[in-house]
Protein backbone atom coordinates (compact mmCIF):
# COMPACT_ATOMS: atom_id res chain seq x y z
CA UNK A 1 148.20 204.99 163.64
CA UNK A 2 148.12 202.82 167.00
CA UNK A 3 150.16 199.85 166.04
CA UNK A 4 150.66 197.43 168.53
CA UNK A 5 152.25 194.04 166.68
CA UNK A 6 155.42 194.22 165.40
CA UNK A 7 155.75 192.87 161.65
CA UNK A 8 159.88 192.28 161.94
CA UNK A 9 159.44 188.71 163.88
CA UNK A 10 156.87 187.49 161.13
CA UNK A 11 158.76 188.71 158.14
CA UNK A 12 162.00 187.08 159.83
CA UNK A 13 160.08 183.99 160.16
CA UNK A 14 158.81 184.03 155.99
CA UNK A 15 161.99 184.75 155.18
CA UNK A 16 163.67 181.80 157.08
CA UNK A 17 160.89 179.32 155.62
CA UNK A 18 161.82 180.94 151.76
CA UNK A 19 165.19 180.40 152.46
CA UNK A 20 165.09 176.31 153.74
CA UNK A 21 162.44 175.93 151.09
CA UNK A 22 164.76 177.29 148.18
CA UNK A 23 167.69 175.15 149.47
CA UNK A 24 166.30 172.07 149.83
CA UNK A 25 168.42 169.37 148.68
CA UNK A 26 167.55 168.58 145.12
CA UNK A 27 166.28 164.87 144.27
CA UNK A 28 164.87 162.93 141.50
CA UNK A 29 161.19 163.28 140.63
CA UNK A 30 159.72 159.84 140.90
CA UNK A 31 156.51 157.66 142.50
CA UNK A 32 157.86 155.12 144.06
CA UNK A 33 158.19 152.03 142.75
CA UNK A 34 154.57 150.11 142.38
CA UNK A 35 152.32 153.41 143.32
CA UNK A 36 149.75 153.46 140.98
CA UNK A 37 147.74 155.88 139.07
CA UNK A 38 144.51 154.21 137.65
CA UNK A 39 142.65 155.65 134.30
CA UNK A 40 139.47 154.56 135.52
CA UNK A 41 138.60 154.35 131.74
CA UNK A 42 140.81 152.46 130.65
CA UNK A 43 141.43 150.45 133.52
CA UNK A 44 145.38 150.75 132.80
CA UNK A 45 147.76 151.59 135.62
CA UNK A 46 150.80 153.55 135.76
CA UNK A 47 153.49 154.11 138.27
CA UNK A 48 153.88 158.10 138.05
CA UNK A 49 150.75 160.47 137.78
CA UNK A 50 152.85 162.16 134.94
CA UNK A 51 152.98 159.05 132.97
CA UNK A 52 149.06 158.28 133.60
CA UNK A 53 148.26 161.62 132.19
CA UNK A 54 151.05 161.40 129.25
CA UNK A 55 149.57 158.10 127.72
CA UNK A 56 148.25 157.72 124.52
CA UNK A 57 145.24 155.94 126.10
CA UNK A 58 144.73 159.07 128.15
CA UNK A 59 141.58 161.04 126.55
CA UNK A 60 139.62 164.34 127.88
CA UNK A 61 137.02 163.48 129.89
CA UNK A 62 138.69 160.56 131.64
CA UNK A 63 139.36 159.89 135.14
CA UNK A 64 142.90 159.30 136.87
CA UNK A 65 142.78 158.20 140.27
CA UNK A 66 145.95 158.42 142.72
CA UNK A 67 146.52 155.46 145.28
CA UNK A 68 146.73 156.58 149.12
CA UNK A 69 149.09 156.54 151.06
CA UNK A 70 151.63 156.83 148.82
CA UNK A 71 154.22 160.44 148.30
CA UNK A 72 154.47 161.27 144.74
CA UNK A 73 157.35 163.26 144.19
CA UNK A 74 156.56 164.86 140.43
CA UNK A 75 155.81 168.04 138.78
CA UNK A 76 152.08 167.14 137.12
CA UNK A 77 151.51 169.22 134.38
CA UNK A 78 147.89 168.43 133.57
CA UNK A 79 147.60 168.84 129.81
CA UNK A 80 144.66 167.07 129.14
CA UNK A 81 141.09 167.65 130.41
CA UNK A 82 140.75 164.83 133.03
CA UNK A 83 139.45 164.76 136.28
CA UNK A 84 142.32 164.07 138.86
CA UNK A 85 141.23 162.57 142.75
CA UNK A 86 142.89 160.85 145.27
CA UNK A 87 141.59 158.38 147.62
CA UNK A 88 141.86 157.58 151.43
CA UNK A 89 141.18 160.75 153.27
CA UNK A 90 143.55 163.06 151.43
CA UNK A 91 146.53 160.80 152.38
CA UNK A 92 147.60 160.58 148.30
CA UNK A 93 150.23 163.62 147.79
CA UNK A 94 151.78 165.55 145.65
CA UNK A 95 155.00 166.77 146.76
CA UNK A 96 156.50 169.49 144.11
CA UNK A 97 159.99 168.57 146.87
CA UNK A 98 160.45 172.76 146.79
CA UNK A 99 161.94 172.70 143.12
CA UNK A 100 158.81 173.66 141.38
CA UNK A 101 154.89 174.00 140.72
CA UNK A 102 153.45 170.50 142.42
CA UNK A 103 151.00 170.77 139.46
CA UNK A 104 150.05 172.98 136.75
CA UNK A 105 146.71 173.09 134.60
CA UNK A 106 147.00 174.52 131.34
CA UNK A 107 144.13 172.70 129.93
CA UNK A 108 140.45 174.28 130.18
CA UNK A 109 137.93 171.21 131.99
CA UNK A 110 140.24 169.68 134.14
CA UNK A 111 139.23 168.55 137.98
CA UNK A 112 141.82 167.63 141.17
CA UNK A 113 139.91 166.63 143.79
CA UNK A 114 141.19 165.44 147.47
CA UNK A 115 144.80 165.40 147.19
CA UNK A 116 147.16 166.63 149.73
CA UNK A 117 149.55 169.11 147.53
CA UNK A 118 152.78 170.20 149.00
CA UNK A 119 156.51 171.99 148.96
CA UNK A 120 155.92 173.88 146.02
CA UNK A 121 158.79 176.23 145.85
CA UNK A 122 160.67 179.34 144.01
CA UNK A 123 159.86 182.46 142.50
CA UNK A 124 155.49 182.68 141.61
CA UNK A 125 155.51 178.27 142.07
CA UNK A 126 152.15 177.17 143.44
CA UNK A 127 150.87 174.10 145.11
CA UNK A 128 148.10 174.28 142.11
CA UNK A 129 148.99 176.44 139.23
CA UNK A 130 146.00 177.37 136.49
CA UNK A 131 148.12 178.61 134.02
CA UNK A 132 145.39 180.18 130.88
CA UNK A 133 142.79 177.62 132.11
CA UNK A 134 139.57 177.93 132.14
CA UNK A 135 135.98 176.05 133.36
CA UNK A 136 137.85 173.81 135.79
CA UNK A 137 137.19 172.67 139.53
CA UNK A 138 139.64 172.60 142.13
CA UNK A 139 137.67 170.99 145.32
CA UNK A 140 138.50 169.53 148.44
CA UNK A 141 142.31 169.48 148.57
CA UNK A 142 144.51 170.55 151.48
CA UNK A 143 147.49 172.44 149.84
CA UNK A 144 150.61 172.95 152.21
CA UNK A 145 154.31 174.37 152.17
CA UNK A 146 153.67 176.25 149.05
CA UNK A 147 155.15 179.89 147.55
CA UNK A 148 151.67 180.38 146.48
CA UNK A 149 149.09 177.92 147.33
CA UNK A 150 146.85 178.16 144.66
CA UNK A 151 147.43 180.54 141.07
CA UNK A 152 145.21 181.88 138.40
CA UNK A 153 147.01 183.50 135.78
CA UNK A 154 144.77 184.54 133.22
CA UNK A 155 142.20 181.69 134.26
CA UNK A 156 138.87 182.34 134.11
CA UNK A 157 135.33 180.68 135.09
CA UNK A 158 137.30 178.10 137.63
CA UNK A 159 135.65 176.69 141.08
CA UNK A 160 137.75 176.89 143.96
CA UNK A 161 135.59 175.15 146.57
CA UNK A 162 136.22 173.55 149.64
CA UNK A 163 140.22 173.49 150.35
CA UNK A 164 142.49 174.20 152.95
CA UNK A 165 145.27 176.28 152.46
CA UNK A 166 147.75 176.83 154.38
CA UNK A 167 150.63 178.05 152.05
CA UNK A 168 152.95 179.79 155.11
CA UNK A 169 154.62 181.75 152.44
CA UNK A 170 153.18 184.11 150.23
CA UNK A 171 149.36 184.16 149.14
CA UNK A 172 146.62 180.99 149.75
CA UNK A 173 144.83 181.72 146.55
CA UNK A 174 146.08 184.40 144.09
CA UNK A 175 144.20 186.01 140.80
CA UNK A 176 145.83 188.02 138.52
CA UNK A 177 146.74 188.28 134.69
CA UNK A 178 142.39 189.19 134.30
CA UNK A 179 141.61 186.11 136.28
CA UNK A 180 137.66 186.85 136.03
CA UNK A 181 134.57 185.19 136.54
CA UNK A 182 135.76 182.65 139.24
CA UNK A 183 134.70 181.23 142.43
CA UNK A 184 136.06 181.09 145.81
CA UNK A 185 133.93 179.30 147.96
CA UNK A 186 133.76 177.50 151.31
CA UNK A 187 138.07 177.00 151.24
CA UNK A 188 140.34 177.71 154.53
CA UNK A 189 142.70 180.12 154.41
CA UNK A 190 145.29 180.33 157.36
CA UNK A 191 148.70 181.01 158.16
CA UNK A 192 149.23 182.89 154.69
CA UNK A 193 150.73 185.95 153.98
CA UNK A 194 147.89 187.10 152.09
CA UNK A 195 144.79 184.66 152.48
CA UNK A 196 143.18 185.67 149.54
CA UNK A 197 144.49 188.11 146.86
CA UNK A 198 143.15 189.28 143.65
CA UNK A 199 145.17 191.23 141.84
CA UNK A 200 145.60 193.00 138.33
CA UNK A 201 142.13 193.50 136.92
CA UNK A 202 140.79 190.49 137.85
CA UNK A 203 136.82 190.91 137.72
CA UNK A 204 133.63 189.98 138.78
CA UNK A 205 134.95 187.40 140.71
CA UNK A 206 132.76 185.40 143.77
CA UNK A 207 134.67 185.37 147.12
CA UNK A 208 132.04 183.55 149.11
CA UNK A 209 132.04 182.04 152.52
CA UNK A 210 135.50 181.01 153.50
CA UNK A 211 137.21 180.92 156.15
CA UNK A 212 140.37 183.34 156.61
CA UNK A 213 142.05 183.01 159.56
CA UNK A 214 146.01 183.63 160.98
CA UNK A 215 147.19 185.21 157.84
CA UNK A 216 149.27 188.40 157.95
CA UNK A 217 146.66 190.19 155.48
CA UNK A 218 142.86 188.44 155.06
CA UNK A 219 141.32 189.23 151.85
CA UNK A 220 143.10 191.71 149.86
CA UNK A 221 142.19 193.49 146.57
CA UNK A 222 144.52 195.59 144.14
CA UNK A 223 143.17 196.96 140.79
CA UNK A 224 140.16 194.52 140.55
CA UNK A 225 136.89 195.45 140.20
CA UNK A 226 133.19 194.07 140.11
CA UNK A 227 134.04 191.66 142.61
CA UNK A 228 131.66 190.04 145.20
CA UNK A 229 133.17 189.31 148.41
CA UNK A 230 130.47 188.30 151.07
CA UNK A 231 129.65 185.49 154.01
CA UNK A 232 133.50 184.73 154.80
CA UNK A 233 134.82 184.56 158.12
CA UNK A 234 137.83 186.95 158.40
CA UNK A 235 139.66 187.08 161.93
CA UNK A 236 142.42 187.18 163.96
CA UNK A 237 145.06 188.67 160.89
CA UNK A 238 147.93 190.35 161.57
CA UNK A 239 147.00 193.81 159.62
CA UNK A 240 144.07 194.12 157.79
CA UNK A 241 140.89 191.91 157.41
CA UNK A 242 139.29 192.97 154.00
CA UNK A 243 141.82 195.45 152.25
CA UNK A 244 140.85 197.32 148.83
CA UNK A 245 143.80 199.05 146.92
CA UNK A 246 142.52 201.31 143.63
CA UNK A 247 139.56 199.18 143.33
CA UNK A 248 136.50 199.87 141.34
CA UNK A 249 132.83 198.71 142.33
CA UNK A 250 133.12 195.99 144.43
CA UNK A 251 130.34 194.31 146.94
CA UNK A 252 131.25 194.08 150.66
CA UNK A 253 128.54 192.14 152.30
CA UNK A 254 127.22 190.08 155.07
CA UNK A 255 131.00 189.12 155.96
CA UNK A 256 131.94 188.67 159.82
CA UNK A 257 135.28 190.45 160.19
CA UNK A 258 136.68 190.40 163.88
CA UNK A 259 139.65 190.50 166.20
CA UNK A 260 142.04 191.69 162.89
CA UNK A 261 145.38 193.13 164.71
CA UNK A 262 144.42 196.50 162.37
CA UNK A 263 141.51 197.72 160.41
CA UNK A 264 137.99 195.54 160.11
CA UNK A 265 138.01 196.64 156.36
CA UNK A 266 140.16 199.59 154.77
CA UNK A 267 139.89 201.33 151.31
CA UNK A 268 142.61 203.10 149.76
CA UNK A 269 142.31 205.31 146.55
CA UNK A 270 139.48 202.74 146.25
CA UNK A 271 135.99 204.26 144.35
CA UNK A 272 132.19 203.33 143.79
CA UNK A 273 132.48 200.00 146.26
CA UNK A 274 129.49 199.21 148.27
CA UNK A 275 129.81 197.89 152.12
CA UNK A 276 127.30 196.94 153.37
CA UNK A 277 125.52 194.49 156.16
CA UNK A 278 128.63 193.32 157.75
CA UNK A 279 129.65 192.52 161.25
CA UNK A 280 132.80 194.52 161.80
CA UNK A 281 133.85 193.96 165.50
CA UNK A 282 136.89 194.14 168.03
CA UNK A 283 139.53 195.10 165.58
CA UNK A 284 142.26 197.03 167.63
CA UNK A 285 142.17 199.64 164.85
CA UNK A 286 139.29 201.01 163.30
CA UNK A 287 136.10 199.26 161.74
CA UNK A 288 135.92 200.49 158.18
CA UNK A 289 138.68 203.01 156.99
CA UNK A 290 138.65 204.91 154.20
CA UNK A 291 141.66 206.70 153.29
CA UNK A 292 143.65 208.60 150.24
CA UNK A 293 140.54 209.64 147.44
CA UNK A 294 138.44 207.22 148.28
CA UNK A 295 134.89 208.39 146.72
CA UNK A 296 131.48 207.68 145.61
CA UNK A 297 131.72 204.68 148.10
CA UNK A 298 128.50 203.29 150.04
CA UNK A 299 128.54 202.02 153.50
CA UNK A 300 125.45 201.11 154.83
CA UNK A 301 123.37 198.42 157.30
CA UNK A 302 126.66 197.38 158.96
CA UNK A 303 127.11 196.28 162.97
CA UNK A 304 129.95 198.33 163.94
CA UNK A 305 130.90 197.61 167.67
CA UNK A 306 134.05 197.72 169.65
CA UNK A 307 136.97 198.59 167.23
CA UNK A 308 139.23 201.80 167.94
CA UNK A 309 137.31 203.93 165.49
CA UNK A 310 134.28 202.93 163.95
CA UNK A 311 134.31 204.53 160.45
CA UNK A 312 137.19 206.49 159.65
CA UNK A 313 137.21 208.52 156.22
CA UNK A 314 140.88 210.53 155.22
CA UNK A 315 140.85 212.57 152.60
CA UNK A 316 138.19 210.96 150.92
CA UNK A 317 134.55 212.62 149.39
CA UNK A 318 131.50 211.87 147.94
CA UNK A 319 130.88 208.78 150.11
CA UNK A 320 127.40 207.64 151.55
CA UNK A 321 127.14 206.38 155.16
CA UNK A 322 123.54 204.92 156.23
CA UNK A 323 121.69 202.91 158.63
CA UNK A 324 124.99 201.51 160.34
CA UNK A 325 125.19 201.01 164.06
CA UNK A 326 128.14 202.12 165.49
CA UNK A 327 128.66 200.68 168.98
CA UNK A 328 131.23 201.17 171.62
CA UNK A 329 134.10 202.30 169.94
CA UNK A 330 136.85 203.27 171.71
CA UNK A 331 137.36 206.62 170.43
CA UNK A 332 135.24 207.95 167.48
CA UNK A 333 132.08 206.14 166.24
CA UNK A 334 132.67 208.55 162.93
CA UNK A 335 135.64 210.02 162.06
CA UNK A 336 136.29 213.02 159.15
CA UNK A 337 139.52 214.44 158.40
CA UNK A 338 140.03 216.43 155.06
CA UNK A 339 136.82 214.69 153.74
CA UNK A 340 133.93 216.66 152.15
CA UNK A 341 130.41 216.24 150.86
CA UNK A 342 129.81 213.29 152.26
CA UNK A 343 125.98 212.02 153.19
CA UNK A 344 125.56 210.69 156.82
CA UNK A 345 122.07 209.72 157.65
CA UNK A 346 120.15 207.24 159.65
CA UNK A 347 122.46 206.17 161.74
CA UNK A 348 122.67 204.75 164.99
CA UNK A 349 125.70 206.19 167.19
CA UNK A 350 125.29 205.25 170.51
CA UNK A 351 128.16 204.20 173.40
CA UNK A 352 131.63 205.81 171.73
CA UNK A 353 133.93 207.96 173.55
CA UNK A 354 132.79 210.68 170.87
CA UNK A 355 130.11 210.49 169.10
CA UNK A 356 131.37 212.29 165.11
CA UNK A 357 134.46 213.84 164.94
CA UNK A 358 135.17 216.39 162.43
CA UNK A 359 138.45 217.75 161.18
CA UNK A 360 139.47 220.11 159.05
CA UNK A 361 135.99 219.00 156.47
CA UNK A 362 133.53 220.44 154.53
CA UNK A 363 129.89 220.37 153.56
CA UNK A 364 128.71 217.02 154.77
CA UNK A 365 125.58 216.45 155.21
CA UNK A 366 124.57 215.09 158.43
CA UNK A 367 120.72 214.41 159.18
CA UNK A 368 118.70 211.66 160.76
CA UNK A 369 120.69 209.57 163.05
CA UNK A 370 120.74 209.31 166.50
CA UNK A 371 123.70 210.28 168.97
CA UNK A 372 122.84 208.01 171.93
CA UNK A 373 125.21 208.38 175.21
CA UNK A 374 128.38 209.67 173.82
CA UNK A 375 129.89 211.47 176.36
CA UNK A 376 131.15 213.54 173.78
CA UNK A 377 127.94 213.74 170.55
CA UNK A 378 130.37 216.01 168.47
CA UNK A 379 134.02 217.30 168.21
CA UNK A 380 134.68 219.80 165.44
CA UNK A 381 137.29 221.60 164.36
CA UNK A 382 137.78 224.26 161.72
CA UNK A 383 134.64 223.03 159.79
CA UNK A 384 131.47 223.83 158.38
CA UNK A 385 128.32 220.91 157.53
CA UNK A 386 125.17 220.59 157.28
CA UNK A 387 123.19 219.16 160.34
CA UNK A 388 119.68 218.87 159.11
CA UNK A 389 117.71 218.42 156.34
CA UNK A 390 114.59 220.03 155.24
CA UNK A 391 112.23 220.83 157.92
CA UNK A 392 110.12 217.86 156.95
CA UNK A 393 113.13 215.64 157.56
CA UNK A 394 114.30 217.04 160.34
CA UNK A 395 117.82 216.92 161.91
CA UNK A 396 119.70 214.64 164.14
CA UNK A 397 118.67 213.06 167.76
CA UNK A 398 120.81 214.39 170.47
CA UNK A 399 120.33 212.15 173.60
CA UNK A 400 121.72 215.27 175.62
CA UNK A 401 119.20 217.78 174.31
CA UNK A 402 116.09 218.20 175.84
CA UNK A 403 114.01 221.82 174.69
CA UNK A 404 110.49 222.55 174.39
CA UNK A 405 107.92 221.29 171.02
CA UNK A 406 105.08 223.90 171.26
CA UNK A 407 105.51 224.61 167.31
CA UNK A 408 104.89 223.02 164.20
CA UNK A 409 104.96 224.07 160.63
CA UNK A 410 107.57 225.43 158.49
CA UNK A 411 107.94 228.92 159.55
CA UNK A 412 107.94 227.51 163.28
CA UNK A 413 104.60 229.75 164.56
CA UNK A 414 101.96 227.36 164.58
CA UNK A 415 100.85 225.99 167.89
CA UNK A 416 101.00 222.29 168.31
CA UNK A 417 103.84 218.92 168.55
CA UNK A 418 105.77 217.84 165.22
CA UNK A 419 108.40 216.16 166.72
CA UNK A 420 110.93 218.82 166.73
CA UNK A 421 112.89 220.64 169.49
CA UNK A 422 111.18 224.54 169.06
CA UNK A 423 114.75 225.79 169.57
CA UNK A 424 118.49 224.70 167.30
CA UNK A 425 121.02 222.36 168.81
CA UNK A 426 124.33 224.62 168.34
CA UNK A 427 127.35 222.82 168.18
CA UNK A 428 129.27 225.95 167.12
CA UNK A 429 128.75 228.91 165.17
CA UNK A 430 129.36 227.08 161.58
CA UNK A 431 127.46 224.13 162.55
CA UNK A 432 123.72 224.38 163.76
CA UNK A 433 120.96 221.21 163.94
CA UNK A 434 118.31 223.71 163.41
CA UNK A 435 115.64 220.78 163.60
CA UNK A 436 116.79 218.34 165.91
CA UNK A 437 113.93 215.50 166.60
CA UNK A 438 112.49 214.22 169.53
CA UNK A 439 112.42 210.50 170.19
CA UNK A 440 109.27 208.61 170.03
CA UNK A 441 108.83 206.95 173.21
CA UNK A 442 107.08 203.52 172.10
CA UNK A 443 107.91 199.94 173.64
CA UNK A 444 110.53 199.39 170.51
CA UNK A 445 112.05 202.20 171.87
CA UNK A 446 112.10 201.65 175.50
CA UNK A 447 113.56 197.81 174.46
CA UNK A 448 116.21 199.55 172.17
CA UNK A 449 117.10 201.75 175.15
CA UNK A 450 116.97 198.77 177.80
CA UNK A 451 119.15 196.59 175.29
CA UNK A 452 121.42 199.26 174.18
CA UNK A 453 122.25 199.96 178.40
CA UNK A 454 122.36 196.33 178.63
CA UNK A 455 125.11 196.14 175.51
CA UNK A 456 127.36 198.69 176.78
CA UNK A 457 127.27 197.58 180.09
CA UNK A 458 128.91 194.86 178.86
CA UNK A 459 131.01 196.14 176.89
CA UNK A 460 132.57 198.51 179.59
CA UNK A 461 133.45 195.95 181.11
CA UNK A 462 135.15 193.75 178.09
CA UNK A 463 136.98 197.17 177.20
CA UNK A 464 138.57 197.71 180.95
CA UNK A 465 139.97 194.32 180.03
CA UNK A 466 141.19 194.75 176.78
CA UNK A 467 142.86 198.45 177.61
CA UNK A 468 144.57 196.75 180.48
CA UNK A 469 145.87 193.99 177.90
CA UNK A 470 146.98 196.58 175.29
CA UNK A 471 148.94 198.62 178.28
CA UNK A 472 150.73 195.26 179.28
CA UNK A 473 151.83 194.79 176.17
C-alpha cells in the first residue's frame, strides 16, 4: 500500500481537542436571564428552552421558538413531540458547554430546525441525540464542537436534511442500534472523523446528496445492509471516500468521489453490493478496491480516471465488472490478485500503464472490452482465464493486434469478414483470446479515438505534475 499522509499529526490533534473538551471548566446550565422561548401556541414565554418544553401548557404538536442571538447553555431533552426552530440566521444556540448531549429526542414527531448546536462532550454525547425516536426531522441546523454531531440509536424513519456538521471529533452523523429507514440528505459533512457512519445493522437507509468533505474517513459502512448511498460529493478525505466493512447489498451510485488521500471506494469482506455509475477520480490510491472475500459484488457504468489503480480486487470472487471506463491510471486499470471467477466484460481500458494485471487467479472470464493504448494490455502471472466468449461473442479488442479477417463461421473455413482476427491473440500459453474483434471504424469511433487522444494528452500532462508533487513530498 502507497501511503503518503501520515495519520499520527491528525490523531494528535483529536486527541488534544477530546482532551480540552473533557476538561472544560464545569458551569451552571442556564439561559440567561430574559432569553425567551415562545410556545407559539400558547403564546407563553419562558426563560430556558428546558422549561418551555417542561410546561404543563406544553402539548405535542406545538411549536417552541428560540430567540436569536442569545447562548443557551442547557441540556434539552425533548420529551414531547414539538417542533423546535430558532430564528435570526442560526444565531440562537445551544451550547451542551462540553458536559453533555446539547439535546436529546426521545420522543417520536419531534422537529429542530435552524439552531446552531454546540460543545457537546464525553463518551457517545452528540450535538443532536435521537435516542429510540422515530418519524422526526432534523433540518437546517449547523452542529459544531461535538463528540458526535448527530446520533441515531435505534431511531428509525427520521429526516436528516440540510445541516452542516462539522463535529471535529468523532463521527458527523452516526446510525447504529438498527437505525433503519432514515434519510440523509443534502447535509455538510467536514472536518469529521468519520463524515457519515452507519453502523450495526442499520438498513435500508437513504444517503443522498451531501456533501462530505475534510473528514479523515467520508462515508463509512460496518454491518449495514440495503442501504442507498448515491449523488453525494465525497472529496479531499484523509483515507477512504466510500468505505464498506461486512456489508450486505448496498447501492453505490451516481456519487462523485475525488481527490480522497486513499481509495475512491473500498470493500472489505463486503458481499452482493452494487457500484455502479459513479465518478471515481484522482484518488492517490486506487478507484474501487475490493479486498478480503469480497463476492457476488457488481461494478458497472462507472468513470474511472486517474487514481493509482483503477479497480483492484484481493482475494475476492464471484464479482461482476461491466461497462466501466477505466482511464489513465497510474499503474493498473484492473487489478487481480488471489481472485477467481470473476466476469469482466464490456469494458473500456484505455490510457493505464497496464492494461489487466493478473496474479496468482483463476478462471475469470474476460470477453468484450477494449484494451486501448496500454503500453502494457496484459501482465499475468501464474494464471489461467478465459479470454473470449463464444465465437458469436467474440473476445477482447487489442489496440496492438492487427491480423488478417478472411474467415467467418464457427469452424473458421468459410471465406468472408465477421469481425474477427482469423488468427488467436496469445498472451501466454494458459491464456489465449482465440476471437479477438476488430474495431468498427465509424465516425463514433473515430470521435472516441480523437477524444480519448485528446483526454490522455491531458492527462499526461496533469500526472507529470502530480508524480513530481508526490516525490517532493
Amino acid at each position: 500500500m502507497k501511503r503518503k499522509l501520515v495519520f499520527i499529526p491528525f490523531f494528535l490533534l483529536l486527541s488534544s481537542c477530546m482532551i480540552c473538551l473533557t476538561f472544560s471548566a464545569q458551569v451552571d446550565i442556564k439561559a440567561t436571564d430574559s432569553h425567551l422561548a415562545r410556545n407559539l401556541d400558547t403564546h407563553l414565554n419562558y426563560t430556558t428552552i428546558q422549561a418551555a418544553i417542561n410546561a404543563n401548557e406544553t402539548k405535542d404538536g406545538h411549536t417552541i421558538v428560540v430567540d436569536g442571538n442569545y447562548t443557551y447553555y442547557e441540556h434539552v431533552i425533548v420529551n414531547k413531540s414539538i417542533s423546535l426552530f430558532g430564528q435570526e440566521d442560526y444565531t440562537a444556540i445551544i451550547d451542551g458547554n462540553g458536559t453533555g448531549p446539547a439535546a436529546t429526542i426521545t420522543k417520536d414527531n419531534v422537529n429542530i430546525t435552524e439552531l446552531t448546536i454546540q460543545n457537546s462532550s464525553g463518551n457517545s454525547y452528540a450535538g443532536i441525540y435521537l435516542k429510540n425516536a422515530s418519524h422526526c426531522s432534523i433540518t437546517g441546523n449547523t452542529i459544531l464542537s461535538s463528540y458526535y454531531g448527530i446520533l441515531l440509536n435505534g431511531s428509525s424513519h427520521n429526516s436528516i436534511l440540510g445541516n452542516t456538521v462539522a463535529a471535529n471529533m468523532w463521527d458527523g452523523i452516526r446510525l447504529q442500534g438498527s437505525s433503519c429507514n432514515n434519510t440523509i440528505s443534502g447535509n455538510n459533512f467536514t472536518g469529521n472523523y468519520l463524515g457519515i457512519s452507519l453502523r450495526a445493522d442499520s438498513c435500508n437507509n437513504t444517503v443522498l446528496g451531501n456533501s462530505v468533505t475534510y473528514n479523515y474517513y467520508g462515508i463509512h459502512l460496518y454491518a449495514s445492509l440495503n442501504n442507498t448511498v448515491s449523488e453525494n460529493f465525497v472529496t479531499r478525505n484523509h483515507e477512504y471516500g466510500v468505505s464498506l466493512y461486512d456489508c450486505l447489498n448496498n447501492a453505490i451510485f451516481e456519487n462523485n468521489v475525488t481527490v480522497n488521500s486513499w481509495d475512491g471506494i473500498r470493500l472489505h469482506s463486503s458481499s452482493g453490493n452494487n457500484i455502479s455509475r459513479n465518478s471515481i477520480t484522482a484518488n492517490y490510491e486506487f478507484g474501487i478496491r475490493f479486498e478480503v472475500f469480497s463476492c457476488n459484488n457488481t461494478i458497472s457504468e462507472n468513470n474511472i480516471v486517474n487514481n493509482w489503480d483503477g479497480i483492484d480486487l484481493f482475494d475476492s470472487s464471484n464479482n461482476t465488472i461491466s461497462g466501466n471506463n477505466i482511464t489513465a491510471s497510474f499503474d493498473d486499470g484492473i487489478y487481480f490478485s488471489k481472485s477467481h471467477y470473476n466476469n469482466v466484460t464490456g469494458n473500456n481500458v484505455t490510457g493505464n500503464d497496464f492494461g489487466i494485471h493478473i496474479d496468482n487467479s483463476l478462471g475469470n472470464l474476460i470477453y468484450r472490452n477494449n484494451f486501448i493504448d496500454n503500453p502494457d494490455q496484459v501482465v499475468i502471472y501464474n494464471s489461467a482465464n478465459s479470454w473470449n466468449g463464444s465465437y458469436s461473442c467474440g473476445g477482447n479488442y487489442w489496440s496492438d493486434y492487427t491480423d488478417v479477417d478472411k474467415n467467418k463461421g464457427t469452424d473458421q473455413d468459410e471465406p468472408g469478414s465477421d469481425g474477427i482476427w482469423d488468427h488467436p491473440y496469445v498472451i501466454d500459453e494458459n491464456n489465449v483470446d482465440y476471437y479477438p474483434t476488430i474495431p468498427e471504424f465509424s465516425f463514433p469511433l473515430i470521435l472516441f479515438t480523437f477524444m480519448t487522444a485528446t483526454l490522455l494528452a491531458a492527462i499526461a500532462y496533469k500526472r507529470k505534475q502530480t508524480m513530481q508533487e508526490r516525490l517532493s513530498v
